[in-house]
Protein backbone atom coordinates (compact mmCIF):
# COMPACT_ATOMS: atom_id res chain seq x y z
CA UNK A 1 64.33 -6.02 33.82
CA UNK A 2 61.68 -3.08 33.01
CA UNK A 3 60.43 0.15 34.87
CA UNK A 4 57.36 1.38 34.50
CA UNK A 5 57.88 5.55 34.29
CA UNK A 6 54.21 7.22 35.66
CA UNK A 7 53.46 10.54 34.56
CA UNK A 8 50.42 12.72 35.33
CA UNK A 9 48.73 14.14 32.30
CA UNK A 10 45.66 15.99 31.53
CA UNK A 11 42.99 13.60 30.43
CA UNK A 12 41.72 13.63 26.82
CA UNK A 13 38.25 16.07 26.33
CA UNK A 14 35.50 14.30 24.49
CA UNK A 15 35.69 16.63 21.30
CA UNK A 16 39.33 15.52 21.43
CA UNK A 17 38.10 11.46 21.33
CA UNK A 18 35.49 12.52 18.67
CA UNK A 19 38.01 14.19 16.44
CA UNK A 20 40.65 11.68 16.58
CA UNK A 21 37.74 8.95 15.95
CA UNK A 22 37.11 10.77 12.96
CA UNK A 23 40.35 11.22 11.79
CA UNK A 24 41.44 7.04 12.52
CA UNK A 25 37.67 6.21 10.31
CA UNK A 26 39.20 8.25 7.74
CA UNK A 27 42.75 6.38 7.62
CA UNK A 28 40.80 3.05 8.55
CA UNK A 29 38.40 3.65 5.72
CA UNK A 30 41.37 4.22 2.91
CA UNK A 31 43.10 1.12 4.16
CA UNK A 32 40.05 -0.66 2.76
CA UNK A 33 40.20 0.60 -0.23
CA UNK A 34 44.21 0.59 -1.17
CA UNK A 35 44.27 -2.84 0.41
CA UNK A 36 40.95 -4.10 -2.70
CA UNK A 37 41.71 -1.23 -5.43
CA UNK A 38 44.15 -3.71 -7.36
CA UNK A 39 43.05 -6.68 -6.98
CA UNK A 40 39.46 -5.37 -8.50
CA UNK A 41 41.47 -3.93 -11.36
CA UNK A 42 43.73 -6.76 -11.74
CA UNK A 43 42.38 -8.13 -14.85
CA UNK A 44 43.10 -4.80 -16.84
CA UNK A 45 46.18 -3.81 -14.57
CA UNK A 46 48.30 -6.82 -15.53
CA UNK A 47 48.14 -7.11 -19.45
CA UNK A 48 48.73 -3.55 -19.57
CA UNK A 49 51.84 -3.74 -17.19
CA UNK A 50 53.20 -6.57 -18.79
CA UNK A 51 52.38 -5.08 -22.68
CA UNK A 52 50.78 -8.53 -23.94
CA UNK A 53 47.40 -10.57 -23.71
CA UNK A 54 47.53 -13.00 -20.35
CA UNK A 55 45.95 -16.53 -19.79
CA UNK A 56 43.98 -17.11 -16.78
CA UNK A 57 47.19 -19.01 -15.28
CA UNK A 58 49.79 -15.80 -16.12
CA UNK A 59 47.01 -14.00 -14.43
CA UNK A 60 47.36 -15.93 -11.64
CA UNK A 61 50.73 -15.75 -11.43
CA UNK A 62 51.24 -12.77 -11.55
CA UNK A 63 48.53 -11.80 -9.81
CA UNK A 64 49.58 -13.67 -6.99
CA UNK A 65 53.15 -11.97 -6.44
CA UNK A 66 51.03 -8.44 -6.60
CA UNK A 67 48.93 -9.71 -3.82
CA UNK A 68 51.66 -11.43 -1.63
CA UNK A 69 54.58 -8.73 -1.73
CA UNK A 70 51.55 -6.53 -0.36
CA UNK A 71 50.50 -8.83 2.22
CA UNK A 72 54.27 -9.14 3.47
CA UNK A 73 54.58 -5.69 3.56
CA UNK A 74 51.00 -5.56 5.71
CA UNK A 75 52.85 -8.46 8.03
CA UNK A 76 56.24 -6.50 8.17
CA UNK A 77 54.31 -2.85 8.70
CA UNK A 78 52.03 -4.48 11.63
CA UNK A 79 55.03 -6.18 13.26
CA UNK A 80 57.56 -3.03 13.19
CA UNK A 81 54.97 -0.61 13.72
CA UNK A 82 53.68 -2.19 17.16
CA UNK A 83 56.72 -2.14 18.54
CA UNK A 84 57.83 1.72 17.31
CA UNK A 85 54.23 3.14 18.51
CA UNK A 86 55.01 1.31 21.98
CA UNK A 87 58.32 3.58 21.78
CA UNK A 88 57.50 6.67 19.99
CA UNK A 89 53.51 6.98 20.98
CA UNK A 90 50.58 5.96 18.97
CA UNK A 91 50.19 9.73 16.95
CA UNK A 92 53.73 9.98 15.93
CA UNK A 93 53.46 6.02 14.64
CA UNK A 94 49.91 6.79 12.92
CA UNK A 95 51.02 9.90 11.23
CA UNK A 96 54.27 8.14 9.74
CA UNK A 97 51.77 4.67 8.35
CA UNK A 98 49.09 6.90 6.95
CA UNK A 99 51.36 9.07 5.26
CA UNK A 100 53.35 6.05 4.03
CA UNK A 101 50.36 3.97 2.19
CA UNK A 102 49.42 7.46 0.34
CA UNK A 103 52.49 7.67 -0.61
CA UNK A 104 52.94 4.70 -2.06
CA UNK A 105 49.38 4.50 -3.77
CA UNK A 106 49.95 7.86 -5.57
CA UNK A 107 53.02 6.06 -7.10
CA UNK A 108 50.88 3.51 -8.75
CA UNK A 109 49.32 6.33 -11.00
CA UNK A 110 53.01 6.45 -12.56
CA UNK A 111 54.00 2.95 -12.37
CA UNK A 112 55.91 1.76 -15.60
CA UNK A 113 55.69 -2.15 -14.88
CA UNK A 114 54.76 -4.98 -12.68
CA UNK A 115 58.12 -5.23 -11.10
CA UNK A 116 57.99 -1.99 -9.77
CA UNK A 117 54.38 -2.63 -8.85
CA UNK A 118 55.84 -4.97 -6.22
CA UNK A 119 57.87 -2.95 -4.57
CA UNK A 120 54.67 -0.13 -4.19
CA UNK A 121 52.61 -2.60 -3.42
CA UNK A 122 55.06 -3.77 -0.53
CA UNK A 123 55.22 0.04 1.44
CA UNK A 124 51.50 0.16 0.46
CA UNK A 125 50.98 -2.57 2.78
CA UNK A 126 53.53 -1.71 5.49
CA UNK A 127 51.70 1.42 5.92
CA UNK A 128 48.20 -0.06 5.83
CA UNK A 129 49.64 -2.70 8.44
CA UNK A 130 50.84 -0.06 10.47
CA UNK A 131 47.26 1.44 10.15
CA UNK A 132 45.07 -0.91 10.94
CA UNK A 133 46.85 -1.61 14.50
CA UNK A 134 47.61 1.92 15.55
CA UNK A 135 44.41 2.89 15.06
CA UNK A 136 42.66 0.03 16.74
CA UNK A 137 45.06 0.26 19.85
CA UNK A 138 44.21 3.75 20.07
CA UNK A 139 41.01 4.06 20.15
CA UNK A 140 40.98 1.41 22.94
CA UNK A 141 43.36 3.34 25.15
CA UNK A 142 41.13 6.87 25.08
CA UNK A 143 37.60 5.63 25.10
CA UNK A 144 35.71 4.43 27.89
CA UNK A 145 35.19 1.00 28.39
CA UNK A 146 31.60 0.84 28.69
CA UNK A 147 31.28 1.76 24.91
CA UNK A 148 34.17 0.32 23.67
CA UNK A 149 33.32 -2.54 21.93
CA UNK A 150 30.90 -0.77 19.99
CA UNK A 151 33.00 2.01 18.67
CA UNK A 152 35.58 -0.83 17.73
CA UNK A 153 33.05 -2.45 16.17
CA UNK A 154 32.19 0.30 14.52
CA UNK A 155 35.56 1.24 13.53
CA UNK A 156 36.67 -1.77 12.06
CA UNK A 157 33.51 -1.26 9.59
CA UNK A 158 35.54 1.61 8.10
CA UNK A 159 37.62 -1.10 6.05
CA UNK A 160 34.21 -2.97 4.23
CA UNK A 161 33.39 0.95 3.55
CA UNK A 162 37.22 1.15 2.08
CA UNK A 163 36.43 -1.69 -0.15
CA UNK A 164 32.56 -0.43 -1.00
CA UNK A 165 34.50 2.72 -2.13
CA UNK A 166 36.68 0.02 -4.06
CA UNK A 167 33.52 -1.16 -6.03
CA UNK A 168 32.25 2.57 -6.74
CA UNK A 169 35.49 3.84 -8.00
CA UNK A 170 35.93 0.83 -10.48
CA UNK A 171 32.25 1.30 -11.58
CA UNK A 172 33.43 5.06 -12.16
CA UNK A 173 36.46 4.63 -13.64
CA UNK A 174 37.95 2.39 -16.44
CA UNK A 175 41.41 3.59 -16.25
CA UNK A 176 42.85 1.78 -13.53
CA UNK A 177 45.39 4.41 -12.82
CA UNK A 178 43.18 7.33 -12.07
CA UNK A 179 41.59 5.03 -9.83
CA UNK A 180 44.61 5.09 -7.44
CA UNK A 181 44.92 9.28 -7.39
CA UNK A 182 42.79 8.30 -3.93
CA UNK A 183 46.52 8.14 -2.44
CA UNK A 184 46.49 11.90 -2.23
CA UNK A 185 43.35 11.65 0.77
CA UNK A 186 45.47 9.38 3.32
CA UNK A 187 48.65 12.16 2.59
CA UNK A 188 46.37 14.75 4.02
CA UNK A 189 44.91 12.80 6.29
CA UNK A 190 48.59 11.98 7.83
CA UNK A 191 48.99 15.94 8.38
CA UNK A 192 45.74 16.27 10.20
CA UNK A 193 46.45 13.61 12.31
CA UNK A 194 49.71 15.19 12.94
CA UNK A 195 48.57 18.64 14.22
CA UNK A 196 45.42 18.22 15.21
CA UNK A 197 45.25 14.44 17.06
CA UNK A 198 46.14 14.09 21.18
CA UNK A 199 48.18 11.65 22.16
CA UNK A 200 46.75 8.05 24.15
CA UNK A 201 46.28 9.18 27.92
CA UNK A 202 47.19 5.75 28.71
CA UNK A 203 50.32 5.41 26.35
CA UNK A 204 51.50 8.57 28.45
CA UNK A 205 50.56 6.87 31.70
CA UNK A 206 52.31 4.18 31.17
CA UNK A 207 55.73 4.16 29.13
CA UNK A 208 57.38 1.46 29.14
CA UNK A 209 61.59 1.58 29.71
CA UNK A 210 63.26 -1.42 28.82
CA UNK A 211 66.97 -2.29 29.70
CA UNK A 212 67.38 -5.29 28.01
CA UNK A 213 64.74 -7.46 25.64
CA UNK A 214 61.96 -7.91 27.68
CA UNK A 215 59.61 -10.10 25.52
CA UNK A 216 56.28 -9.85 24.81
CA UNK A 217 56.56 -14.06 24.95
CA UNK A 218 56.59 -14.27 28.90
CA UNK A 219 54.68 -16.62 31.09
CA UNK A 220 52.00 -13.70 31.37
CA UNK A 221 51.39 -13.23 27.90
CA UNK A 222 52.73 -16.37 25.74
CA UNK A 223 49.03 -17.87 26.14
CA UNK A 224 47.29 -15.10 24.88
CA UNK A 225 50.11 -14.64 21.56
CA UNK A 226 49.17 -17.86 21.14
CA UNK A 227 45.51 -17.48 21.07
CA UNK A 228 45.60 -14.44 19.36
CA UNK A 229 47.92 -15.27 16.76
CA UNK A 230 46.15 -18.24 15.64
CA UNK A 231 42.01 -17.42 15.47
CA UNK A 232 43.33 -13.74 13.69
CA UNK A 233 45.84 -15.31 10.96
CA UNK A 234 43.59 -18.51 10.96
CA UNK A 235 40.60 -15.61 9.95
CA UNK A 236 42.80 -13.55 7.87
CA UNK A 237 44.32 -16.53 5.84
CA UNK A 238 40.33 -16.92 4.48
CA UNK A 239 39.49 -13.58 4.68
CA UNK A 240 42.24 -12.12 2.72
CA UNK A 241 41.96 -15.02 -0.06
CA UNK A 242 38.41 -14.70 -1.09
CA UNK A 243 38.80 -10.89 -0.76
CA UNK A 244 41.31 -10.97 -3.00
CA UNK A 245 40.48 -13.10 -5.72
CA UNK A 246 37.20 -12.61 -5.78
CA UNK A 247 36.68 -10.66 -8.54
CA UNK A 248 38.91 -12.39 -10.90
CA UNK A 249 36.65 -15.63 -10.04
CA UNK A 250 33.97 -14.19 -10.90
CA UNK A 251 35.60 -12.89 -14.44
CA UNK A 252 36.45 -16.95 -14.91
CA UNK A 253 32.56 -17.35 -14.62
CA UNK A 254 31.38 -14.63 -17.44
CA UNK A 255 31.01 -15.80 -20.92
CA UNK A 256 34.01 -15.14 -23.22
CA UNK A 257 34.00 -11.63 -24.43
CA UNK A 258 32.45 -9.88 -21.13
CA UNK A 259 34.58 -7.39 -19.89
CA UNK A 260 33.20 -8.03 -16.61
CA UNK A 261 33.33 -4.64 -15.10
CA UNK A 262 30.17 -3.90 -14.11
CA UNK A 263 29.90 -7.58 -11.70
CA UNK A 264 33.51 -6.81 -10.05
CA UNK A 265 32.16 -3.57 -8.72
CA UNK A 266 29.09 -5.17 -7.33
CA UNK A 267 31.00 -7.47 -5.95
CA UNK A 268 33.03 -5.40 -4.42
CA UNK A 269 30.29 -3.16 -3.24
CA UNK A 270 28.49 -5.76 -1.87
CA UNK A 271 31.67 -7.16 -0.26
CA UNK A 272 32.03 -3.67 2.03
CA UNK A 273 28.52 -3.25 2.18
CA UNK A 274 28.14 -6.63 4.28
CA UNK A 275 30.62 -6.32 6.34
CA UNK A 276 29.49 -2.70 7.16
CA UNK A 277 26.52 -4.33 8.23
CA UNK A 278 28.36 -6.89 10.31
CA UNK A 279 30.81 -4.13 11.84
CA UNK A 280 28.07 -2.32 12.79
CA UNK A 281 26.12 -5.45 14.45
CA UNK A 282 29.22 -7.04 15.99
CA UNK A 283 29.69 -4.89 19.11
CA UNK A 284 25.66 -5.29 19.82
CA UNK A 285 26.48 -9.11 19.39
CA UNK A 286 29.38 -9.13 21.24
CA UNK A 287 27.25 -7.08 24.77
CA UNK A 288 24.33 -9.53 24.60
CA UNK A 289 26.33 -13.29 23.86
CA UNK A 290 29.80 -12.08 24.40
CA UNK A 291 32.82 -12.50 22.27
CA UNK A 292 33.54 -16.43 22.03
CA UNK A 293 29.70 -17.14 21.49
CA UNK A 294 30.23 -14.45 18.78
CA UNK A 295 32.93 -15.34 17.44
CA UNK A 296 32.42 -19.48 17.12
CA UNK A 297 29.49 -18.52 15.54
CA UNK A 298 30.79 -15.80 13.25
CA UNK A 299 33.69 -18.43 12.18
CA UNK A 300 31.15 -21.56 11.73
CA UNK A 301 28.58 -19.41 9.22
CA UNK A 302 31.79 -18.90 7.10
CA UNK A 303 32.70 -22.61 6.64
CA UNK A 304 29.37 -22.92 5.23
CA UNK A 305 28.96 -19.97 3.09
CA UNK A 306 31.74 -20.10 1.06
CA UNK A 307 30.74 -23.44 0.55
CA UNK A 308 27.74 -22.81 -1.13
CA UNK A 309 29.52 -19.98 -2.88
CA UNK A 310 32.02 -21.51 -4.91
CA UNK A 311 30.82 -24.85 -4.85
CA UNK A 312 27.34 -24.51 -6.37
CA UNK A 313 27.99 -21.66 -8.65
CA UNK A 314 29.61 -22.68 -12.42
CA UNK A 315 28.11 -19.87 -14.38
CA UNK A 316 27.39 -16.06 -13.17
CA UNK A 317 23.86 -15.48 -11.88
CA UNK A 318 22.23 -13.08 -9.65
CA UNK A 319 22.27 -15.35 -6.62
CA UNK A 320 25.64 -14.83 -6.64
CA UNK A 321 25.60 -11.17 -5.17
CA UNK A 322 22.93 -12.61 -2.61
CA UNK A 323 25.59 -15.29 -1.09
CA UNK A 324 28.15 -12.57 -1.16
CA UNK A 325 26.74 -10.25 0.84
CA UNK A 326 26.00 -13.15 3.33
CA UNK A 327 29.28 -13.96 3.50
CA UNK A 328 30.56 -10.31 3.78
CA UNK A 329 28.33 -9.77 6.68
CA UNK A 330 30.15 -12.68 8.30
CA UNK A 331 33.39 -11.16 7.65
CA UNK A 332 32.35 -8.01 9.00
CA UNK A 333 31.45 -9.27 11.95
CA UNK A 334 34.58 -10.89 12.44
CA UNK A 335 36.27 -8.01 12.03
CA UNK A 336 34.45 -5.69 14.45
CA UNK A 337 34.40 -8.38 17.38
CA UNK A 338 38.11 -9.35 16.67
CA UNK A 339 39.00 -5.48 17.04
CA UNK A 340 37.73 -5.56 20.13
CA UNK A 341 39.05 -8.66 22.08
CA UNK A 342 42.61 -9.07 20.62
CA UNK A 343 44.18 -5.60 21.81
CA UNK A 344 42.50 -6.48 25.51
CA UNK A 345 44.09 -10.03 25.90
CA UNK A 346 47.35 -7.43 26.89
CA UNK A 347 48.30 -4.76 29.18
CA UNK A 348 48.86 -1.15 28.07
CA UNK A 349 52.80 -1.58 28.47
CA UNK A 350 53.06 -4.29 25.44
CA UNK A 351 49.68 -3.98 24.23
CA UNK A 352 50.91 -2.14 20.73
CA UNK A 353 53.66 -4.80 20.17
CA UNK A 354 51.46 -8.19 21.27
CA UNK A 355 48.35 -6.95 19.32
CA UNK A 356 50.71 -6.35 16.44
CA UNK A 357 52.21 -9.66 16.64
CA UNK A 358 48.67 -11.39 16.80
CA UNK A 359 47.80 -9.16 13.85
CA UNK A 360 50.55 -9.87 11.45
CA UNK A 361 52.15 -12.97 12.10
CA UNK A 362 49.20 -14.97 10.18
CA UNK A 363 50.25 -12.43 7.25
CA UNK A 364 53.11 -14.28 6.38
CA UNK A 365 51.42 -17.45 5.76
CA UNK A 366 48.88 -15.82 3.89
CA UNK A 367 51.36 -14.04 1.84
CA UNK A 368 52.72 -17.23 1.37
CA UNK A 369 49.34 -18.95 0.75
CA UNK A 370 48.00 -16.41 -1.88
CA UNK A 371 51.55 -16.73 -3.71
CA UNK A 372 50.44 -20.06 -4.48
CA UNK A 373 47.27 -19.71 -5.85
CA UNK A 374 48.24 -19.66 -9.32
CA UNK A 375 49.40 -23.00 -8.63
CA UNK A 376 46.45 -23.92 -6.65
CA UNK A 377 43.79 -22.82 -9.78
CA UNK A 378 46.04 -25.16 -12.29
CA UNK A 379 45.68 -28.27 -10.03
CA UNK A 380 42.26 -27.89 -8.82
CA UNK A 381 40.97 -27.08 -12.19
CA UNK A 382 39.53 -23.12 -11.31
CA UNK A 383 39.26 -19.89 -9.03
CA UNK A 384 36.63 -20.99 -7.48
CA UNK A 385 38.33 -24.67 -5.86
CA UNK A 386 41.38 -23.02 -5.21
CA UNK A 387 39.45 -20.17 -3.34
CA UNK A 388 37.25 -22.91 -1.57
CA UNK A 389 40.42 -24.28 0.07
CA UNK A 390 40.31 -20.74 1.39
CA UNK A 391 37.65 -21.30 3.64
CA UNK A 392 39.19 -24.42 5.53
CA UNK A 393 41.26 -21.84 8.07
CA UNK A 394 37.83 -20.61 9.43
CA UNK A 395 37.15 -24.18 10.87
CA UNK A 396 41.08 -23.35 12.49
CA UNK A 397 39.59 -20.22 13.83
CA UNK A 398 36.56 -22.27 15.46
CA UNK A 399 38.04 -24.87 16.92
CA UNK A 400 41.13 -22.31 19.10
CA UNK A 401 38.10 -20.13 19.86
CA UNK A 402 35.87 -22.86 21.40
CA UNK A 403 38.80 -24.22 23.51
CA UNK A 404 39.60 -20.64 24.95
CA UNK A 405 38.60 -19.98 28.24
């Protein structure tokens, strides 16, 4: 059984929209970057941590628990925080994430070894989680719906500007550590968002009072968990691979000797850079050939660009930035039209916990895939086969989309 409680409020000004889309770029934006900072500083990070020279497969290994403890706490945060902003409201829920992933990056600047990396890494990633739904169901609730797509869109190009940010920091910066003093922004940020941030019109509207379990799995909205679930974690599986390892496959490709510092910035600039560019295009896509045109589209260009990124590249060249940015643009575009039709395949009353769900469940099989990369990069003889494998869950994506309605 569930009641729907109505209540009358005062509807949100548009300098009040403005300022909290301002204040959700900001949060959105760091998310990108706490989410890439280590894995772009992994190859200096994890001999220091662990006080002794690595191979490329104890690299890997460890490497790979760094990156799936975070993406479990990204699943966890998502999942837990859908369901507490659906109680609580989205501004209470937003300032309690952002504050939690500054938290926990400022701790990295005084982290005394890997193992206690992990269990950063882990509230890192609940609050970034927690972020990157809050913020997205938000900002659908207050603005109007004849410009929403595009402000998503535009919105979820705050993360490729998170990860550009990434690239200029690690360009700026050899000491890893200093690099992640950035925690202190998303702290302030979560005490701005506190005081000066309304809350959703239609959260208030609309509160939902359970007696009982009511699931978000009922004949209404099972389909669309379904759907959602499976073209996002299908998309995030290959997204969150490639972004991840990127950089230490393109350290494998550099001549013995190169420290390789100046190529993982690029990469990583060029990385946010395209999908900035695809963000930004995705909502303009997404009004002329609508989302599933977009979107099978989006997911087919992806197949085929990593494809001729890791398959015909042995040695570093320049071409390589070229067929990264192509690919990032793909991502980004993802990303932005994604944003955009997830959160409306539910109604307001479950649309924080069932966008949440659809957000995060694929994050437990990535976590689980990237823990076995290390693995993956001994059998298949390199980085660059294991991150073509990568790839395959795009074709996952394609094939769900195309037989949506």
């Amino acid at each position: 059984m569930e009641t729907l409680e109505i209540q009358r409020v005062e509807p949100i000004s548009v300098s009040q929209k403005w300022l909290a889309f301002i204040l959700c770029v900001v949060a959105y934006t760091l998310s990108g970057t706490v989410s890439t900072l280590m894995s772009v500083y992994l190859p200096v990070a994890i001999p220091e941590l662990k006080g002794a020279a690595v191979s490329e497969a104890e690299l890997g290994e460890i490497g790979a628990y760094v990156n799936a403890v975070y993406l479990y706490g990204w699943m966890c945060g998502g999942l837990l925080f859908g369901v507490v902003s659906d109680r609580i409201g989205r501004k209470k829920s937003l300032t309690l994430v952002t504050a939690l992933y500054g938290v926990s990056t400022c701790l990295v600047t005084i982290v005394p070894d890997w193992y206690s990396l992990l269990a950063i890494r882990f509230t890192a990633g609940m609050g970034v989680g927690g972020v990157l739904l809050i913020t997205t169901v938000y900002i659908s609730e207050i603005w109007e719906d004849r410009s929403r797509a595009v402000i998503l869109g535009v919105l979820a190009v705050c993360f490729p500007i998170g990860i550009v940010t990434t690239g200029s920091l690690n360009l700026l910066f050899s000491n890893w550590r200093t690099a992640f003093g950035i925690g202190f922004i998303p702290v302030a940020a979560a005490l701005l968002i506190f005081l000066l941030l309304p809350e959703s019109d239609r959260w208030k509207n609309v509160r939902e009072v359970r007696s009982g379990q009511k699931s978000i799995f009922d004949a209404q909205n099972l389909p669309n968990v379904i759907r959602g679930s499976l073209i996002f974690g299908a998309v995030l599986i290959g997204l969150w691979g490639i972004f991840s390892w990127l950089p230490t496959w393109a350290q494998s490709l550099l001549a013995s000797g190169q420290d390789g510092q100046k190529e993982r910035g690029l990469l990583m600039i060029l990385l946010g850079m395209g999908g900035i560019t695809g963000g930004v295009f995705s909502g303009i896509l997404i009004n002329r050939f609508g989302k599933k045109n977009t979107l099978m589209a989006t997911f087919a260009t992806c197949v085929v660009m990593c494809g001729v990124l890791f398959i015909t590249n042995r040695t570093f060249s320049n071409i390589i930035y070229i067929e990264t940015a192509m690919l990032a643009f793909c991502f980004g575009i993802s990303q932005g039209a994604l944003s955009s039709y997830i959160p409306e395949l539910f109604p307001f009353a479950v649309r924080g916990t069932a966008t949440g769900f659809c957000f995060n469940v694929g994050r437990f099989f990535t976590a689980t895939a990237v823990f076995f990369i290390g693995s993956l990069v001994t059998v298949l003889g390199g980085f660059g086969n294991a991150l073509l494998v990568f790839s395959l869950p795009f074709l996952v994506a394609l094939f769900v989309t195309f037989r949506s309605k």
